[in-house]
N, C-alpha and C. Protein backbone atom coordinates (compact mmCIF):
# COMPACT_ATOMS: atom_id res chain seq x y z
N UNK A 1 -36.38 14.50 17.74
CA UNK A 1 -37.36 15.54 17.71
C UNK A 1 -37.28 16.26 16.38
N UNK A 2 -38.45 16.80 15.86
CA UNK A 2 -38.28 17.18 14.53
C UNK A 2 -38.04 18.38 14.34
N UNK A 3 -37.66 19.77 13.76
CA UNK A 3 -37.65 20.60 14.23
C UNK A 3 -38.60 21.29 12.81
N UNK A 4 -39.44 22.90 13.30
CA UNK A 4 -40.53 23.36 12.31
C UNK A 4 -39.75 24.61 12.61
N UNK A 5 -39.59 25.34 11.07
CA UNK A 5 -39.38 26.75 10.97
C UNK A 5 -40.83 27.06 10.06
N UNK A 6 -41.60 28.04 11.05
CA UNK A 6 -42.64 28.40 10.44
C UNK A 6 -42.69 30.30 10.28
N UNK A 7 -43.58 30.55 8.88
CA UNK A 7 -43.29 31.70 8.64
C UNK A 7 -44.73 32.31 8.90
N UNK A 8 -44.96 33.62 9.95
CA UNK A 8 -46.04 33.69 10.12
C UNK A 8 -46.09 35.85 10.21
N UNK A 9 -47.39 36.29 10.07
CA UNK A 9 -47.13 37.44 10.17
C UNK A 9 -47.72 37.71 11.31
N UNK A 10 -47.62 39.27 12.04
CA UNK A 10 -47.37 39.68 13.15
C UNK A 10 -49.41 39.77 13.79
N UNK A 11 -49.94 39.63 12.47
CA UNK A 11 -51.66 39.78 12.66
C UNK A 11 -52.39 38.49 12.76
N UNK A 12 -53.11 38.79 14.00
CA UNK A 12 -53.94 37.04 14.41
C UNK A 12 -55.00 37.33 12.86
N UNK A 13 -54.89 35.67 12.77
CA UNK A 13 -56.06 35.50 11.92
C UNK A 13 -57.31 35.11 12.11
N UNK A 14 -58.41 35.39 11.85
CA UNK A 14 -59.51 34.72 12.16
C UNK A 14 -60.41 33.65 11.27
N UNK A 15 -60.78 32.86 11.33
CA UNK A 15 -61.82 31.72 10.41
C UNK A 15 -62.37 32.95 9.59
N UNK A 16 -63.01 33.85 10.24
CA UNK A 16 -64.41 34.63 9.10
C UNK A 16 -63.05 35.69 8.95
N UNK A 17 -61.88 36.10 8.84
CA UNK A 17 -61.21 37.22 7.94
C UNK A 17 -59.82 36.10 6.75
N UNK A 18 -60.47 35.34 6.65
CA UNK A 18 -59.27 34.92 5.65
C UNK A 18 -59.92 34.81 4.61
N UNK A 19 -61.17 35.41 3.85
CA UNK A 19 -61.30 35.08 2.86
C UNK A 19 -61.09 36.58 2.11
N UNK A 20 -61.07 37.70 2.83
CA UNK A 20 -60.57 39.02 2.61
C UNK A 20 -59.45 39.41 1.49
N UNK A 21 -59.39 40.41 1.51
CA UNK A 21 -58.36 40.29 0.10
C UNK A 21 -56.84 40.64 0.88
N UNK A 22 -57.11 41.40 1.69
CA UNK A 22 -55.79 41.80 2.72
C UNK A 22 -55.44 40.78 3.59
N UNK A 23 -55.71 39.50 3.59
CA UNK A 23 -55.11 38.66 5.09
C UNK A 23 -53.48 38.30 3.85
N UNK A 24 -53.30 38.02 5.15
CA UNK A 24 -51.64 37.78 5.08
C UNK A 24 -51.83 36.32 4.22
N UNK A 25 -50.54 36.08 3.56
CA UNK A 25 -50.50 34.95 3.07
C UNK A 25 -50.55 33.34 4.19
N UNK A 26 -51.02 32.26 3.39
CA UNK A 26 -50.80 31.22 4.42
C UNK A 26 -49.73 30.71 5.34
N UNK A 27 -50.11 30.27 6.52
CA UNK A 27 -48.66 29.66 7.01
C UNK A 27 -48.03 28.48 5.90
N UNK A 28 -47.12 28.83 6.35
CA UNK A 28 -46.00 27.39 5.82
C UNK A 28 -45.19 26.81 6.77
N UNK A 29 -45.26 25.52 6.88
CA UNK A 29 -44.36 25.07 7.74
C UNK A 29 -43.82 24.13 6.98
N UNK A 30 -42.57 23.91 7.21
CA UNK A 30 -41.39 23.14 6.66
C UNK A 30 -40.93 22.37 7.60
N UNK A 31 -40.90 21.41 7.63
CA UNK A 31 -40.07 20.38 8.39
C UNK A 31 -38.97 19.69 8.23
N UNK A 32 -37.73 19.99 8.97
CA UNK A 32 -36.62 19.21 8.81
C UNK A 32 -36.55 18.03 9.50
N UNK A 33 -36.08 17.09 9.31
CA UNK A 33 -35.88 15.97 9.88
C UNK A 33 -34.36 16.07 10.42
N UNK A 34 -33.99 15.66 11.65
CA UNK A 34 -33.01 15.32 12.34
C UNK A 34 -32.77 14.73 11.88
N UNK A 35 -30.61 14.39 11.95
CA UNK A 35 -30.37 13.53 11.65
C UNK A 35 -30.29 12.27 12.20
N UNK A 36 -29.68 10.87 12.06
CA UNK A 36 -29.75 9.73 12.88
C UNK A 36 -29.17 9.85 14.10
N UNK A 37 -27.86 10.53 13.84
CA UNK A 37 -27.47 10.68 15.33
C UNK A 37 -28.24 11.82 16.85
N UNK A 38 -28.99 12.94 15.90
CA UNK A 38 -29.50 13.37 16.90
C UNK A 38 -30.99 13.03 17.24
N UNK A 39 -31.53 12.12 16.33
CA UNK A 39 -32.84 11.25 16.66
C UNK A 39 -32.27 10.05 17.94
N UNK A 40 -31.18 9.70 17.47
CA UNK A 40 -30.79 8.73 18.68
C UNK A 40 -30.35 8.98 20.12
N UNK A 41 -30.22 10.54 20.41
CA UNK A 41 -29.86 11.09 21.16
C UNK A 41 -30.70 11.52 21.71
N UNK A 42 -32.04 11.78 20.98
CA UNK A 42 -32.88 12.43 21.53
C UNK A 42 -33.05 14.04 21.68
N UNK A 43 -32.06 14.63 20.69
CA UNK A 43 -31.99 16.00 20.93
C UNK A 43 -32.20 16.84 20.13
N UNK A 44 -32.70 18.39 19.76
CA UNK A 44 -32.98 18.68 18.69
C UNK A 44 -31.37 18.81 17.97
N UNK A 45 -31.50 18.94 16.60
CA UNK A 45 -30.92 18.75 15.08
C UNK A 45 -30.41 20.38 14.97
N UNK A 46 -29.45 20.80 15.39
CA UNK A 46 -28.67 21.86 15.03
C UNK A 46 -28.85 21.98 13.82
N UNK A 47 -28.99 23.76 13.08
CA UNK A 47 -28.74 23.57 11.25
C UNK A 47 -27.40 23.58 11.20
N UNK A 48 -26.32 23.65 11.52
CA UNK A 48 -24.85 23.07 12.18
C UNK A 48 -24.68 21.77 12.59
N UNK A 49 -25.25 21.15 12.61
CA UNK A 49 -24.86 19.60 13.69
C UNK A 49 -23.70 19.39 12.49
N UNK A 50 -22.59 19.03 13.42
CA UNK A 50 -21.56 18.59 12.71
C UNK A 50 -21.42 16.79 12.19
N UNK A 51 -23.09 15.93 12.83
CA UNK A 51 -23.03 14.64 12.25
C UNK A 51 -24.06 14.72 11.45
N UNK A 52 -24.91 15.91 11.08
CA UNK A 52 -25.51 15.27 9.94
C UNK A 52 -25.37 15.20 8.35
N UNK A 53 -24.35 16.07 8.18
CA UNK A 53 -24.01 15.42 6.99
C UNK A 53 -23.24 13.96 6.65
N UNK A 54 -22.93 13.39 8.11
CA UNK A 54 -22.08 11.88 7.80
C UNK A 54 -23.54 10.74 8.27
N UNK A 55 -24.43 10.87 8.87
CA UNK A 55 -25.46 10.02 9.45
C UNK A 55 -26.64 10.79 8.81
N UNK A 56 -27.34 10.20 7.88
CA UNK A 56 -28.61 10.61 7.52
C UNK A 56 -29.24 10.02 8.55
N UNK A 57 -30.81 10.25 7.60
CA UNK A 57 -31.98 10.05 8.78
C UNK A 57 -32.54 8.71 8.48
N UNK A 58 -32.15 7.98 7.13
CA UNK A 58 -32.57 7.26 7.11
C UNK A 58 -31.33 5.86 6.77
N UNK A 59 -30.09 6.07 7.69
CA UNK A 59 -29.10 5.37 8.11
C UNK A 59 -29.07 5.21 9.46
N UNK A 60 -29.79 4.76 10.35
CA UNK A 60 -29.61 5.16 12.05
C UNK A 60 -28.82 4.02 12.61
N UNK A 61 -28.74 2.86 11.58
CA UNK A 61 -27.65 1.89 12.35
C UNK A 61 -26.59 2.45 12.25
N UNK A 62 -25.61 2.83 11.19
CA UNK A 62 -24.76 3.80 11.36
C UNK A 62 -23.88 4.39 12.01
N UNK A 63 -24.79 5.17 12.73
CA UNK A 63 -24.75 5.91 14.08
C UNK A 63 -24.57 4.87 15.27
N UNK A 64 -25.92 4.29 15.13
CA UNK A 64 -26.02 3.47 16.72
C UNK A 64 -24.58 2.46 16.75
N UNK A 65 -24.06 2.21 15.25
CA UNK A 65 -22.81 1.11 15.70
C UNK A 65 -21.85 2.19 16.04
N UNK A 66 -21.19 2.99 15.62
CA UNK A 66 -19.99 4.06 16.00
C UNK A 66 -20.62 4.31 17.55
N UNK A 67 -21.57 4.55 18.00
CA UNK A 67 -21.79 5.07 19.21
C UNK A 67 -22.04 4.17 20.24
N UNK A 68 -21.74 2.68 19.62
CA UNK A 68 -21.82 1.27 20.79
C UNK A 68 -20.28 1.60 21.43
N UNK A 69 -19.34 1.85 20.14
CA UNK A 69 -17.72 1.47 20.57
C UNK A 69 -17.19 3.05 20.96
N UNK A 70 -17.44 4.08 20.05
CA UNK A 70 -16.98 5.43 20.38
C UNK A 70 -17.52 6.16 21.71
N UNK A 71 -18.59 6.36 21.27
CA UNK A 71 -19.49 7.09 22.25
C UNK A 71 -19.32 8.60 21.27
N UNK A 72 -20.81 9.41 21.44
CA UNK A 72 -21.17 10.30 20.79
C UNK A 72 -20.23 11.75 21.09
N UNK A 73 -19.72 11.52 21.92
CA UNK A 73 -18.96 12.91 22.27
C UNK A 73 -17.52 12.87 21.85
N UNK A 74 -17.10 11.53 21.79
CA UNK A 74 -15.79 11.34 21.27
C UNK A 74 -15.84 11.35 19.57
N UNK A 75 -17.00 10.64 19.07
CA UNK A 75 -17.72 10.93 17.66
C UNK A 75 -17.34 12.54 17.21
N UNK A 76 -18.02 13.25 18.28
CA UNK A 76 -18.18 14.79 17.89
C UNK A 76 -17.03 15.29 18.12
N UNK A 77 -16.14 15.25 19.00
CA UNK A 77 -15.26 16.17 18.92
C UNK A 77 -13.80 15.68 18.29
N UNK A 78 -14.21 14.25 17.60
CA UNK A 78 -12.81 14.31 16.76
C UNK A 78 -13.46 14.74 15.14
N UNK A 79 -14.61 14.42 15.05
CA UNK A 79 -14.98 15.30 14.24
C UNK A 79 -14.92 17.03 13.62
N UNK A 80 -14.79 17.80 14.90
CA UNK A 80 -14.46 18.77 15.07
C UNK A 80 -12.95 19.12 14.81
N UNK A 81 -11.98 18.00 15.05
CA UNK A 81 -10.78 18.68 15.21
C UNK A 81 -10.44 18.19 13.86
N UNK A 82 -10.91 17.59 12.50
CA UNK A 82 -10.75 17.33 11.93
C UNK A 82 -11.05 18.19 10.50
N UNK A 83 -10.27 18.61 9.85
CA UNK A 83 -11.08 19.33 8.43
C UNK A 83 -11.98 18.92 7.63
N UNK A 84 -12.51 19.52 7.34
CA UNK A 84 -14.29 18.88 6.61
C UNK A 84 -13.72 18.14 5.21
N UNK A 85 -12.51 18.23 4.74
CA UNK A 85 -12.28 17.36 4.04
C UNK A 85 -12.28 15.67 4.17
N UNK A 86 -11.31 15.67 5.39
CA UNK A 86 -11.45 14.27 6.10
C UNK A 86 -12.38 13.64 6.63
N UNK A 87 -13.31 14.50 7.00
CA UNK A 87 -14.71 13.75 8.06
C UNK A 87 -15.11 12.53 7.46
N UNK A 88 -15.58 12.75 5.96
CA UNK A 88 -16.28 11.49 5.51
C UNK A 88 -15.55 9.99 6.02
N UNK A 89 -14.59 10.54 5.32
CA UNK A 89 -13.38 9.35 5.53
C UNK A 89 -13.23 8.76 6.87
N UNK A 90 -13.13 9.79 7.59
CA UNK A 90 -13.03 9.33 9.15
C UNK A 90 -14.51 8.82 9.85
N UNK A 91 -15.58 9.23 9.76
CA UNK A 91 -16.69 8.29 9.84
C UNK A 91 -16.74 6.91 9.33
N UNK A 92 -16.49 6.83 7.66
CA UNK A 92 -16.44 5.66 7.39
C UNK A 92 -15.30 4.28 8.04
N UNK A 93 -14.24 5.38 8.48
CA UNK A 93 -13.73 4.42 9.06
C UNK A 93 -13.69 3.84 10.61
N UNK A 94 -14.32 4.80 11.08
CA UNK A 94 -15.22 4.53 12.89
C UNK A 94 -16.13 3.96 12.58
N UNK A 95 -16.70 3.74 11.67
CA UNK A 95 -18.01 2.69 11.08
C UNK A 95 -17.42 1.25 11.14
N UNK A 96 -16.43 1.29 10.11
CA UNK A 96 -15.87 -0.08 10.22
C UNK A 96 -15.21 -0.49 11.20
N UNK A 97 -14.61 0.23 11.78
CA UNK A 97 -13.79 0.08 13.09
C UNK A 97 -14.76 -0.44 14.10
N UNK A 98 -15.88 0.03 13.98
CA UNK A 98 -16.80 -0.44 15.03
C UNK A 98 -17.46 -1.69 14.80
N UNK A 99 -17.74 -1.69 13.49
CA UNK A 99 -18.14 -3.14 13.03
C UNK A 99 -17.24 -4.58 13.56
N UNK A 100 -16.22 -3.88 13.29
CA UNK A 100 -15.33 -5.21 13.48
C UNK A 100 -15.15 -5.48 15.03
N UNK A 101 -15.02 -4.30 16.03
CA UNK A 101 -14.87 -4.26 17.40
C UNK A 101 -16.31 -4.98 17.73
N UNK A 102 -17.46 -5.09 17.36
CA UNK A 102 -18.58 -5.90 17.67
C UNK A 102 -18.31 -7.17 17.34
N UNK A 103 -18.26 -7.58 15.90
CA UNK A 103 -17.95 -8.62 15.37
C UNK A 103 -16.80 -9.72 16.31
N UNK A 104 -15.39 -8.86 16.47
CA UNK A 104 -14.91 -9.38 17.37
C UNK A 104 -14.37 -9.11 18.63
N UNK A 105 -14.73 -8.87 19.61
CA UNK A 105 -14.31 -7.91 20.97
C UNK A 105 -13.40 -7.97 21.36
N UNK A 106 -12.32 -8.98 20.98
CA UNK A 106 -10.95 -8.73 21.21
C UNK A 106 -9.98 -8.34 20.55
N UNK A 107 -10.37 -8.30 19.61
CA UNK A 107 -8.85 -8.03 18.35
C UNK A 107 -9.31 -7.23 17.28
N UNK A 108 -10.63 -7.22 17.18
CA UNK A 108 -11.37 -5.56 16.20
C UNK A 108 -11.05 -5.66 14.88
N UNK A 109 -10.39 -4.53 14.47
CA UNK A 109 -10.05 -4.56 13.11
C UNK A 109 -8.28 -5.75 13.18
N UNK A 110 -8.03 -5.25 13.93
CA UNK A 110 -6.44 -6.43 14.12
C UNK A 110 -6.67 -7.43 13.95
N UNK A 111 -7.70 -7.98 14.19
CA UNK A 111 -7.92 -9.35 13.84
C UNK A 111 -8.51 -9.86 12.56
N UNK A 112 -8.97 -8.92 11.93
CA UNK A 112 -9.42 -8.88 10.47
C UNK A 112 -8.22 -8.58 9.54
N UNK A 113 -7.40 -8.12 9.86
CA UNK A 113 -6.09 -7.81 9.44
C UNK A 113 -5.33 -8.62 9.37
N UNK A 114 -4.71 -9.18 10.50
CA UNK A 114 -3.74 -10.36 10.58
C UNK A 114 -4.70 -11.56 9.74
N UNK A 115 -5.62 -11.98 9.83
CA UNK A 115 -6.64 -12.94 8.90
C UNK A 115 -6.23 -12.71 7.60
N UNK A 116 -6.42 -11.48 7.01
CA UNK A 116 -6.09 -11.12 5.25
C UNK A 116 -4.89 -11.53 5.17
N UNK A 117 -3.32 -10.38 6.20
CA UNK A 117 -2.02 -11.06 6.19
C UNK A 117 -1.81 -12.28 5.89
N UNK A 118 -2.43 -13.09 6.66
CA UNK A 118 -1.90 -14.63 6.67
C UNK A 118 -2.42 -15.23 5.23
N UNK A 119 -3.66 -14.57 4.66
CA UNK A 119 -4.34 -15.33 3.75
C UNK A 119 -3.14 -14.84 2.38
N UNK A 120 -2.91 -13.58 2.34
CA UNK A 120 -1.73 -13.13 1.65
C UNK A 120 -0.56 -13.74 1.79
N UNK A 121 0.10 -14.22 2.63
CA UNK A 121 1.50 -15.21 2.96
C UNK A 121 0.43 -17.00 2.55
N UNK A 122 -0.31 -16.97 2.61
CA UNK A 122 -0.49 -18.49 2.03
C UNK A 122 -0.62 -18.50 1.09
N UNK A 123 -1.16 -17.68 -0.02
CA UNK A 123 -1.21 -17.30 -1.70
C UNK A 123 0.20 -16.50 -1.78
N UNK A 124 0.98 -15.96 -1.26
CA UNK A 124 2.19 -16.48 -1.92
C UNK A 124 3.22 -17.31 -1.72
N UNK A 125 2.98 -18.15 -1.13
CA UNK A 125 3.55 -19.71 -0.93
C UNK A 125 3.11 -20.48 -1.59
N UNK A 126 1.56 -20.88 -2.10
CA UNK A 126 0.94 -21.18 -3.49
C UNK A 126 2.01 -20.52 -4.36
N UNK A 127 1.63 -19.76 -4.64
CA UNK A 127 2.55 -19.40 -5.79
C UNK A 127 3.86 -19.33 -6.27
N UNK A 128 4.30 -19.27 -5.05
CA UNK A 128 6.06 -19.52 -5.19
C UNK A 128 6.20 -21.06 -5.41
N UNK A 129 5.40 -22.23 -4.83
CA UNK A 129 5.69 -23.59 -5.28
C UNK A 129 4.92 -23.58 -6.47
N UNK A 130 3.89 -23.38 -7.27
CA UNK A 130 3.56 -23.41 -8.59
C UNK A 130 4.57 -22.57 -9.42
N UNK A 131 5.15 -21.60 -9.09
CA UNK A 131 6.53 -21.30 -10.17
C UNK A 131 7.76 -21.82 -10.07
N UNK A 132 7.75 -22.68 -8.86
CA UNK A 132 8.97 -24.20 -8.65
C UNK A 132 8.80 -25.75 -9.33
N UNK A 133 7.21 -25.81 -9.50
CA UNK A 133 7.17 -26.65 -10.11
C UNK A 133 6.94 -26.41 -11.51
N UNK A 134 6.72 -25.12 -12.03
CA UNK A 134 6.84 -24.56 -13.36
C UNK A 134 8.18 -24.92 -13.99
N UNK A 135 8.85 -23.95 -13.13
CA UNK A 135 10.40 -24.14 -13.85
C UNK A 135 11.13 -25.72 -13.42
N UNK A 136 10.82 -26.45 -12.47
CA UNK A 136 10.97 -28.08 -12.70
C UNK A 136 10.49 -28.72 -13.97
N UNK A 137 9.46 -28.22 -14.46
CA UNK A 137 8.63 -29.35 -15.54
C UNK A 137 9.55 -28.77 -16.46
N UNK A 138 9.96 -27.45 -16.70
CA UNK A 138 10.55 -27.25 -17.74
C UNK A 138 12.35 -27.54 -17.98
N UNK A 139 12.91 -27.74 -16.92
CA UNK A 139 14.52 -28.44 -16.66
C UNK A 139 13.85 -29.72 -17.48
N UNK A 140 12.75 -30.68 -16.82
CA UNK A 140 12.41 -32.10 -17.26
C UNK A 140 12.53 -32.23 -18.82
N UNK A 141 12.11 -31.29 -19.02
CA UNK A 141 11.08 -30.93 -20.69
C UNK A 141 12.15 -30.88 -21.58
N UNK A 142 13.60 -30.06 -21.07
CA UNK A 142 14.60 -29.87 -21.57
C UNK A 142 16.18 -30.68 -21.47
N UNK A 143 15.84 -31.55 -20.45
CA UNK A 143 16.51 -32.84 -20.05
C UNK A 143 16.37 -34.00 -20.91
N UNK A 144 14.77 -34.11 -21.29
CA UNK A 144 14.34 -35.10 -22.02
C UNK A 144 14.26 -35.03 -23.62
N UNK A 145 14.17 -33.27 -23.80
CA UNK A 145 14.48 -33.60 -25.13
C UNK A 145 16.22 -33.53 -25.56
N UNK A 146 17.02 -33.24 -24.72
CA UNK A 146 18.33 -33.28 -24.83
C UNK A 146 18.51 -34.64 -25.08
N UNK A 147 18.43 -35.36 -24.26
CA UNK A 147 18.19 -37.15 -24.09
C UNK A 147 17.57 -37.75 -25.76
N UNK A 148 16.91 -36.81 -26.26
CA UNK A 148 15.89 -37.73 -27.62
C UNK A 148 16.95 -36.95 -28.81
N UNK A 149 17.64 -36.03 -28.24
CA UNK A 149 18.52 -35.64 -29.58
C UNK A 149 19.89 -36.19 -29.50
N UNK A 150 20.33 -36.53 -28.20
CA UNK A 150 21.59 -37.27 -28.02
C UNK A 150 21.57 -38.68 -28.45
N UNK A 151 20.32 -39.56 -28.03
CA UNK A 151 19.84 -40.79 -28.73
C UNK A 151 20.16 -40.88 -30.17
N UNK A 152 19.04 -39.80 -30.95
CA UNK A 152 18.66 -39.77 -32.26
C UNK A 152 21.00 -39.46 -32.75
N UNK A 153 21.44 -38.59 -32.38
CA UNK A 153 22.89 -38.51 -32.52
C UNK A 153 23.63 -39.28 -32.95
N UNK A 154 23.78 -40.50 -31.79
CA UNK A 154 24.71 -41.37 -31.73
C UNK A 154 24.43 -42.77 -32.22
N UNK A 155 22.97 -42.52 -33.52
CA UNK A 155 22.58 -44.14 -33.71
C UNK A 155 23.10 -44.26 -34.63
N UNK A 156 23.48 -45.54 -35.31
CA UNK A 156 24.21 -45.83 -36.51
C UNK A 156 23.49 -45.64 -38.19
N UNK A 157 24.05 -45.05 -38.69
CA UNK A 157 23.48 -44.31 -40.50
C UNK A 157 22.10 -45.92 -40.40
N UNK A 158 22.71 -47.37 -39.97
CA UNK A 158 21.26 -47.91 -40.49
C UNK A 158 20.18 -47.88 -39.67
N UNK A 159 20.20 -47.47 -38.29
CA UNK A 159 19.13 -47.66 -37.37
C UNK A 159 18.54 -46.02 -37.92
N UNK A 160 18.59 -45.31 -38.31
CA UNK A 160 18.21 -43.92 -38.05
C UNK A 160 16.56 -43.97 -38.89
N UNK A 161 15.96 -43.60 -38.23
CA UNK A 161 14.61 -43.85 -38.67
C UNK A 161 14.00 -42.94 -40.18
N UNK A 162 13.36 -43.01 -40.85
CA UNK A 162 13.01 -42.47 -42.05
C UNK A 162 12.50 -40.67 -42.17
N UNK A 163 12.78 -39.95 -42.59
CA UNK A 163 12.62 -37.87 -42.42
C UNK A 163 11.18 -38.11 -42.00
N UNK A 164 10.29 -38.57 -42.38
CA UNK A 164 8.97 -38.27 -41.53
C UNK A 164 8.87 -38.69 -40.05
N UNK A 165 10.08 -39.43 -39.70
CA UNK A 165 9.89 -39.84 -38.25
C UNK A 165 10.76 -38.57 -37.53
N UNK A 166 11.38 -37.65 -38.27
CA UNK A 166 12.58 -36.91 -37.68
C UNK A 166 11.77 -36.22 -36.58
N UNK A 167 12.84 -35.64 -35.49
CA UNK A 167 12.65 -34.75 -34.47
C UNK A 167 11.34 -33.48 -34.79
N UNK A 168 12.27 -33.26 -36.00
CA UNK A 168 11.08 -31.73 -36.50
C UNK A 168 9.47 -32.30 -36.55
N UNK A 169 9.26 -33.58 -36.61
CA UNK A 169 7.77 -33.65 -37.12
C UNK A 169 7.40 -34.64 -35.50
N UNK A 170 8.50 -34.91 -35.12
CA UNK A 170 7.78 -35.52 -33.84
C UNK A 170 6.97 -34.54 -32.95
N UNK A 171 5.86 -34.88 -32.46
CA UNK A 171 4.65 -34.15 -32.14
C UNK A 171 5.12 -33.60 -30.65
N UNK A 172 5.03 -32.59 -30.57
CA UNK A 172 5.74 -31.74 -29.03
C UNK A 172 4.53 -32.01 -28.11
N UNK A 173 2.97 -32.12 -28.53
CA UNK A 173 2.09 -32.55 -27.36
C UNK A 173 2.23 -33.95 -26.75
N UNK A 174 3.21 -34.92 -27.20
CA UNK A 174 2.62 -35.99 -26.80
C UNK A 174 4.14 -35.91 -25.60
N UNK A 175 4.97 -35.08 -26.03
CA UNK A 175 5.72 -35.45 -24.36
C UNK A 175 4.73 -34.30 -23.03
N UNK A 176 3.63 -33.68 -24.09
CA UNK A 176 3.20 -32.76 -23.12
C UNK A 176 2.13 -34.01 -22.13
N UNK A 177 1.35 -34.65 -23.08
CA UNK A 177 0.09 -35.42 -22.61
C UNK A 177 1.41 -36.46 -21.79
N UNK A 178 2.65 -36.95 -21.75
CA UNK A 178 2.81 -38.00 -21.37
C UNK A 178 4.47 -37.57 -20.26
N UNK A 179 3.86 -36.45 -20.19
CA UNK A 179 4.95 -35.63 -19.10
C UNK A 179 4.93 -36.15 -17.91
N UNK A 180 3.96 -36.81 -17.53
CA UNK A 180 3.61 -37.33 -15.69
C UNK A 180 4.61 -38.34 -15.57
N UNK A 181 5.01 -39.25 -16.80
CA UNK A 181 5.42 -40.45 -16.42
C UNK A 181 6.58 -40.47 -16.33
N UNK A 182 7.25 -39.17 -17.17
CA UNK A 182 8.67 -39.09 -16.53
C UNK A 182 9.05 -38.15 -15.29
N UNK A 183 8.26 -37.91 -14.70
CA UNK A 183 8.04 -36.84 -13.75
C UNK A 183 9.38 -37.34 -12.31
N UNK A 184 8.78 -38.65 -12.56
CA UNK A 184 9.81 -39.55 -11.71
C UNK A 184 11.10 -39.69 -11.92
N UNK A 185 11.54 -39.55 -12.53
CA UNK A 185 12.89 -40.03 -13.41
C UNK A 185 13.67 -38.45 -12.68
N UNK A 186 13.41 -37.63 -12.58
CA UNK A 186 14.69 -36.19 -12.26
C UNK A 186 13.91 -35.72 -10.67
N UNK A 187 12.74 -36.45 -10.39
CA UNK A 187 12.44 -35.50 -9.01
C UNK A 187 13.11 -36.48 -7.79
């Protein structure tokens, strides 16, 4: 219901006296609009209603979801016991709370919860074996070049290959590009 504060003076007016210089000024009427929750209720819109600053008028799902799972009186009076600091907060979260209690009727927000949990314990189990096989490739990496300097070590003054073949200029990408094949050899 809409509600009209109209401003009027105490003298009837007539069609043939309003063009006079003394008639009272025009009516004005102003119209407030209720908010969603008391359009859904059906009741007039207190200038107090303690839900319309959290349910506009032109949010009415809003309302109608908190008031599938809460119900409007439990809405209002934890609203009430609450400081106007918190309200927002606490609507928004009877909003979601209710969303999810539709969404799922048995487990509500708990069940949206334990879902994230688990998705959180499987990304870090991803990740704890990608920093196992990190620090594996790199034991390999350091196994194998131990292995190419112990080789290069112990070969005799004539086998030893020419300074442009030395360690320093041997190319560090190609044990990178050809890392798979010893992958086998230490796992």
């Amino acid at each position: 219901m809409e509600s009209t504060i109209s401003s009027s003076s105490s003298r009837s007016v007539s069609p043939s006296s309003t063009s006079s210089p003394n008639s009272p000024p025009p009516v004005t009427v102003v119209v407030v609009s209720p908010c969603a929750a008391c359009k859904i209720l059906r009741r007039r819109c207190a200038e107090k209603c303690v839900l319309a600053p959290y349910f506009p008028p032109n949010d009415p799902i809003k309302f109608t979801t908190a008031h599938r799972v809460f119900g409007a009186s439990n809405i209002i009076k934890f609203l009430q016991e609450l400081p106007e600091s918190q309200r927002a907060d606490a609507v928004s979260s009877m909003v979601y709370e209710a969303n999810a209690r539709l969404r799922d009727p048995v487990y509500g927000c708990a069940g949206s919860i334990c879902q994230l949990q688990k998705q959180v314990c499987d990304l870090q189990a991803q990740l704890a074996k990608a920093q196992a096989e990190i620090v594996n490739m790199q034991c390999q990496q350091a196994n194998l070049m131990a292995l190419i300097c112990m080789e290069m070590g112990q070969s005799t003054p004539q086998t030893i290959p020419p300074p442009q073949q030395s360690l320093d200029n041997f190319p560090m990408n190609y044990l990178d590009d050809n890392f798979g094949s010893w992958e086998t050899l230490w796992t």
